[in-house]
Protein backbone atom coordinates (compact mmCIF):
# COMPACT_ATOMS: atom_id res chain seq x y z
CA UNK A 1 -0.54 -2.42 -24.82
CA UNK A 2 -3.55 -4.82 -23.64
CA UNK A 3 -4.34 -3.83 -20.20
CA UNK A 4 -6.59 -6.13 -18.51
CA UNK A 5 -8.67 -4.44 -15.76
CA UNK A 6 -10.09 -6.15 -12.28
CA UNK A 7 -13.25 -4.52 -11.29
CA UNK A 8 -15.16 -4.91 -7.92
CA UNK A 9 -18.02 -3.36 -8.83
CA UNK A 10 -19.30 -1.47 -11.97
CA UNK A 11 -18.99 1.91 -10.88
CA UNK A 12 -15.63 1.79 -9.76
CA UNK A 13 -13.83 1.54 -13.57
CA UNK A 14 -10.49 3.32 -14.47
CA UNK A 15 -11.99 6.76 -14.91
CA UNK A 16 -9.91 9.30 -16.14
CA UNK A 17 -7.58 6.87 -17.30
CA UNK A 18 -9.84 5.34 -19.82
CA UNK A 19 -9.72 8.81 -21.25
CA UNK A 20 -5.94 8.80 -21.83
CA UNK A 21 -5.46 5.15 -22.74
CA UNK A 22 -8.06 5.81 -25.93
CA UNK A 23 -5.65 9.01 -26.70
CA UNK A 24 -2.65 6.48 -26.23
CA UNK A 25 -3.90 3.62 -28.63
CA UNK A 26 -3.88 1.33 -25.66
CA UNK A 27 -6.83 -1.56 -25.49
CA UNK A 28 -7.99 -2.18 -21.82
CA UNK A 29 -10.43 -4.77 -21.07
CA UNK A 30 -12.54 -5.26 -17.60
CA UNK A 31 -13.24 -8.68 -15.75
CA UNK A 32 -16.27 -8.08 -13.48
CA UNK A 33 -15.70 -10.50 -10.46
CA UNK A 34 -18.76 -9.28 -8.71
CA UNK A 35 -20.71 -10.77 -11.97
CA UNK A 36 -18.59 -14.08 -11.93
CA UNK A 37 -17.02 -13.23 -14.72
CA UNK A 38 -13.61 -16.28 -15.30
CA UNK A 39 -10.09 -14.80 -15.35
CA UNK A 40 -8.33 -15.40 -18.31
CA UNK A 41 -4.78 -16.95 -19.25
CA UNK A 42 -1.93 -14.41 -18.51
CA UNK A 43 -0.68 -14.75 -21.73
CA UNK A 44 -3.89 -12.27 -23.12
CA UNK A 45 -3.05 -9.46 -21.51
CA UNK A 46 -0.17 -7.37 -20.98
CA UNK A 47 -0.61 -5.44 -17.66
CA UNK A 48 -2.59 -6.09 -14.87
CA UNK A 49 -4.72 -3.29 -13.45
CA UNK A 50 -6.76 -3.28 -10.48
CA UNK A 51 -9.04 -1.26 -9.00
CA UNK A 52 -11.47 -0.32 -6.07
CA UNK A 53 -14.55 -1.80 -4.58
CA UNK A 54 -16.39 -2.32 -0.97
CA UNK A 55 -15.08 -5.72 -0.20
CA UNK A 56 -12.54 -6.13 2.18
CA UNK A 57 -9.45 -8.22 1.76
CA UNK A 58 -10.47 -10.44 4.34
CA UNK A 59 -13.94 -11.10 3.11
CA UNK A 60 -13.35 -14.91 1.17
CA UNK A 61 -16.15 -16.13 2.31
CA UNK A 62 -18.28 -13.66 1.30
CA UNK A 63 -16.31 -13.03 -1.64
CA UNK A 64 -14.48 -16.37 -2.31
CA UNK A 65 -13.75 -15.24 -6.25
CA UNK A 66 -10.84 -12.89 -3.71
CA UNK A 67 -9.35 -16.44 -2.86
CA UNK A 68 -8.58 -16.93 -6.82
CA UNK A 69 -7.80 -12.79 -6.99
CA UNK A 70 -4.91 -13.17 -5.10
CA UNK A 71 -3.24 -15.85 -6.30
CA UNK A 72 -3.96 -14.48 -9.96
CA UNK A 73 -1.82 -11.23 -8.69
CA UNK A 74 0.45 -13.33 -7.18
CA UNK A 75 1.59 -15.08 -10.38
CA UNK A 76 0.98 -11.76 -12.49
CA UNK A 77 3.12 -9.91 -10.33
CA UNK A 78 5.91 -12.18 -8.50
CA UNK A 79 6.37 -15.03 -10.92
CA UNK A 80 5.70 -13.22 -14.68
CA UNK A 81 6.72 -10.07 -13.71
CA UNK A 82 3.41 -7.80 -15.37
CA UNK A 83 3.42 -4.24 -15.06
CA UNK A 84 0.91 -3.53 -12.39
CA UNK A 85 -1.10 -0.73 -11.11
CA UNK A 86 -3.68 -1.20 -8.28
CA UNK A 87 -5.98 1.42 -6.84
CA UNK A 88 -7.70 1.91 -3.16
CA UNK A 89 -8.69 -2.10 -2.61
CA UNK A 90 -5.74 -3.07 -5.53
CA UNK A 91 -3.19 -1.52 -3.48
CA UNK A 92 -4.48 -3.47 -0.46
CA UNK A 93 -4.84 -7.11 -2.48
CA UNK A 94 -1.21 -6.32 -3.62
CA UNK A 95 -0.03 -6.26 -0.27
CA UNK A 96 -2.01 -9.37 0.76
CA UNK A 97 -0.85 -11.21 -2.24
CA UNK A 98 2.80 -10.94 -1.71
CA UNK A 99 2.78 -11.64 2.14
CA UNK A 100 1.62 -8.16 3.73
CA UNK A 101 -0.88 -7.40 6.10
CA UNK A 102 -4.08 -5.70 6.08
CA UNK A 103 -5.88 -4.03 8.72
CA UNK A 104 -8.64 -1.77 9.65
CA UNK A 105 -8.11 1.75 9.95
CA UNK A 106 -7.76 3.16 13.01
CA UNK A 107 -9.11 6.65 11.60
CA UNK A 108 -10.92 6.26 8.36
CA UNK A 109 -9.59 8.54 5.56
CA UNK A 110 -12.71 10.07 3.60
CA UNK A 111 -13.05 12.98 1.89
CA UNK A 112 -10.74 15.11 0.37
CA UNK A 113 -6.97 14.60 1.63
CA UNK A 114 -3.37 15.77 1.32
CA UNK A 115 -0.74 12.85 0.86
CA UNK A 116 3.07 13.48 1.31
CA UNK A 117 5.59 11.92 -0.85
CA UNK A 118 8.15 9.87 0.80
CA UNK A 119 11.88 10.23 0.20
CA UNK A 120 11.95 7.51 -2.10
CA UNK A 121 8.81 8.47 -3.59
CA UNK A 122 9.92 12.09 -4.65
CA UNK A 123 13.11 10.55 -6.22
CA UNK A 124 11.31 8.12 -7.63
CA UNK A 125 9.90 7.16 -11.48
CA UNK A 126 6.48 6.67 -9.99
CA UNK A 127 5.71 10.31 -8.97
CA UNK A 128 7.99 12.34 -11.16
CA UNK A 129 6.68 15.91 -11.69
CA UNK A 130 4.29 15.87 -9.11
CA UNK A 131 4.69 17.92 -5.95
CA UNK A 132 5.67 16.45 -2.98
CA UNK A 133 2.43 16.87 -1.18
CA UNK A 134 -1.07 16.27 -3.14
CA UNK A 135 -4.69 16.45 -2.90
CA UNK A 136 -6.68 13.28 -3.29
CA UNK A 137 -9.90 11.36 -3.02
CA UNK A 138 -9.43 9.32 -0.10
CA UNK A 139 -12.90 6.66 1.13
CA UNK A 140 -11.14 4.08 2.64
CA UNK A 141 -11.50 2.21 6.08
CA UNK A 142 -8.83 -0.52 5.99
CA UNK A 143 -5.07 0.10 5.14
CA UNK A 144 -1.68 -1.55 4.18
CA UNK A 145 -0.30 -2.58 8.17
CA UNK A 146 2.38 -4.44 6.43
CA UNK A 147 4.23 -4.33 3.12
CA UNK A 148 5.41 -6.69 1.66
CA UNK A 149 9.01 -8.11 1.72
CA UNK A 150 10.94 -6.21 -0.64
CA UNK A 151 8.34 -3.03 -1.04
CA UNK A 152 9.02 0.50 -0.86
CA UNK A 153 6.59 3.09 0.52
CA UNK A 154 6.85 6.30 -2.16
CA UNK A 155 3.82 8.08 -0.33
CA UNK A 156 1.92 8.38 3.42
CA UNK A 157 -0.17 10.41 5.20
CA UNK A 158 -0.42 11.43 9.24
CA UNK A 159 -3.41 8.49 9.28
CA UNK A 160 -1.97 6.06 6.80
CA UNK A 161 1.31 5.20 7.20
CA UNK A 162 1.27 3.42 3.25
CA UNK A 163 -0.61 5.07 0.74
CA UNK A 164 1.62 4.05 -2.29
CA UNK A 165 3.73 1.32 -2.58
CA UNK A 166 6.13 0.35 -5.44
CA UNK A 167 6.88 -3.82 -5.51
CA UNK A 168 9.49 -5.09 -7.91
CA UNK A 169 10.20 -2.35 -10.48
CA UNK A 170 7.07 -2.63 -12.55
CA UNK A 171 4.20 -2.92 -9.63
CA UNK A 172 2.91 0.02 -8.02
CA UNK A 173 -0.38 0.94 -5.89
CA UNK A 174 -2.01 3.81 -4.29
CA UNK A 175 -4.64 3.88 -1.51
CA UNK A 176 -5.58 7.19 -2.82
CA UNK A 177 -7.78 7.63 -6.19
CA UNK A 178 -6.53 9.76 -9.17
CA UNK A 179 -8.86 8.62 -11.52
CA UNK A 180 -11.83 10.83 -10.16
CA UNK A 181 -14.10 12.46 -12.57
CA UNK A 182 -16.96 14.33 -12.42
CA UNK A 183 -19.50 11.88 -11.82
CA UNK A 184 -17.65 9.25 -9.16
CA UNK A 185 -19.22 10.49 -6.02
CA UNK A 186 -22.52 10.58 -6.80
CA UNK A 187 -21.69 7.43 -8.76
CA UNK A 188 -19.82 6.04 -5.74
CA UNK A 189 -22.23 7.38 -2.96
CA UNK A 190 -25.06 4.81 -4.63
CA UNK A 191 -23.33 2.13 -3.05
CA UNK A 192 -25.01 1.31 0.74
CA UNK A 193 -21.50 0.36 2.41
CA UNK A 194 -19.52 3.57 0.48
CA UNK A 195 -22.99 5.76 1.25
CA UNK A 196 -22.77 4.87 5.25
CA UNK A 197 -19.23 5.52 5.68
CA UNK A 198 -19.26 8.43 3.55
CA UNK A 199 -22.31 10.11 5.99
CA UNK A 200 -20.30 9.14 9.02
CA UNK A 201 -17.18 10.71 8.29
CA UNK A 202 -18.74 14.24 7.12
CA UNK A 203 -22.34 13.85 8.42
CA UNK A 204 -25.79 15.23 7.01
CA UNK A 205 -25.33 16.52 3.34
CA UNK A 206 -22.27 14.60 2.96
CA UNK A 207 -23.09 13.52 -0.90
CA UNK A 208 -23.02 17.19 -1.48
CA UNK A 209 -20.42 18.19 0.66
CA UNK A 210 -17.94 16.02 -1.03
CA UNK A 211 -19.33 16.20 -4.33
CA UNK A 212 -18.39 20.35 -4.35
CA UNK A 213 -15.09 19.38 -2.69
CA UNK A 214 -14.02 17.24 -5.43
CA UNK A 215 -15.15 19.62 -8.24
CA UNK A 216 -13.08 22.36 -6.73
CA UNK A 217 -10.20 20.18 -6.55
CA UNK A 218 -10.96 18.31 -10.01
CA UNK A 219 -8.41 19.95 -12.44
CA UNK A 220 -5.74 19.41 -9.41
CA UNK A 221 -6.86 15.91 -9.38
CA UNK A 222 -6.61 15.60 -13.71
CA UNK A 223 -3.36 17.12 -13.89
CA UNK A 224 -1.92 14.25 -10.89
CA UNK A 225 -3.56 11.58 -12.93
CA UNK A 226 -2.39 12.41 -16.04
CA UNK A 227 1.46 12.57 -15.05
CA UNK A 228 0.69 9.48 -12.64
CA UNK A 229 -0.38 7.75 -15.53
CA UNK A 230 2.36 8.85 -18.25
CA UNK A 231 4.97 7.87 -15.47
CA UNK A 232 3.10 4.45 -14.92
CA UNK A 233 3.85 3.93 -18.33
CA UNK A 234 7.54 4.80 -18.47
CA UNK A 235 7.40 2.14 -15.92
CA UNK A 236 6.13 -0.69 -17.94
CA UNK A 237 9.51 -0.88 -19.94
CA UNK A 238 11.88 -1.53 -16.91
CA UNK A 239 12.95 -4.68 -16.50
């Protein structure tokens, strides 16, 4: 499979997952939008995968390349039917793109967080073989308001009613992050806007803080990603 990858910044790449789609044979290739970088034709790639960064949905004109974003998921998604997978901000411009709403939080989710599977979500393809309730790497401080006509919500949490969403039955998107390894917070906490919301959620030391929690947690977190990503894939061939 040729998986073509939408990054928002450099730092925030597939992760994990690049380790298991070398193991898998699979080719994945990025498009750096904060660099300007052209999307190409959707006949080159064969899934569409996108991931975090610190704009927000709303941002076009800061950000106009988001303008052109959407639309590109739009016609990836509803009109040619790609397999899709969208992390943190690529759950949120799924939403947008097929008619949801986005909003700010009304309690910022940073740190490290338990999300509950939904009914649908523990029956589901999506999260098969994980346990109903998770840990996670949550730094988010917008959310899903609104799904999409047609969506399904296969995961929440007490302070965000949507944290993974299945479209269709070959799009799906977490608010949460699986693909943690052992360098994303520091990596992650170099960014100013990531850095300041980071200190005010956990205060003085919260690089640290966080950095320890997620290294604790880290096999917990490899193990979910690993399944997540196998089941992704089992995904890709429904029709």
């Amino acid at each position: 499979m040729n998986i073509l990858v939408l990054q928002h910044v450099d730092v925030e790449h597939p992760g994990i997952f690049r380790q298991f789609l070398q193991e898998d044979g699979h080719r994945w290739e990025a498009v750096e939008l904060y660099n300007g970088q052209p999307f190409p034709d959707h006949d080159c790639y064969d899934a569409l995968w996108v991931m975090g960064g610190p704009q927000d949905v709303c941002e076009e004109d800061k950000y106009p390349w988001l303008i052109e974003e959407k639309a590109f998921i739009h016609k990836a998604v509803k009109e040619l039917g790609k397999p899709y997978l969208g992390l943190c901000l690529g759950h949120q411009l799924l939403a947008d793109a097929l008619g949801g709403e986005i909003g700010k939080s009304a309690k910022p989710e940073i740190g490290v967080c338990d999300v509950q599977l939904t009914e649908m979500g523990a029956v589901g393809v999506f999260f098969d073989e994980i346990p109903e309730r998770i840990k996670c790497l949550q730094w988010h401080s917008a959310e899903v308001t609104k799904m999409p006509a047609g969506a399904t919500c296969l995961a929440t949490s007490p302070d965000c009613a949507v944290q993974a969403m299945k479209w269709g039955t070959r799009a799906y998107s977490l608010q949460f992050h699986v693909e943690t390894e052992a360098d994303t917070v520091a990596n992650w906490a170099a960014i100013p806007a990531y850095a300041k919301a980071l200190e005010g959620a956990l205060g003085q030391g919260a690089i640290e803080k966080l950095d320890a929690d997620c290294a604790a947690h880290m096999s917990e977190f490899n193990k979910s990603a690993e399944r997540i990503y196998m089941n992704w894939m089992q995904t890709t061939a429904q029709v």
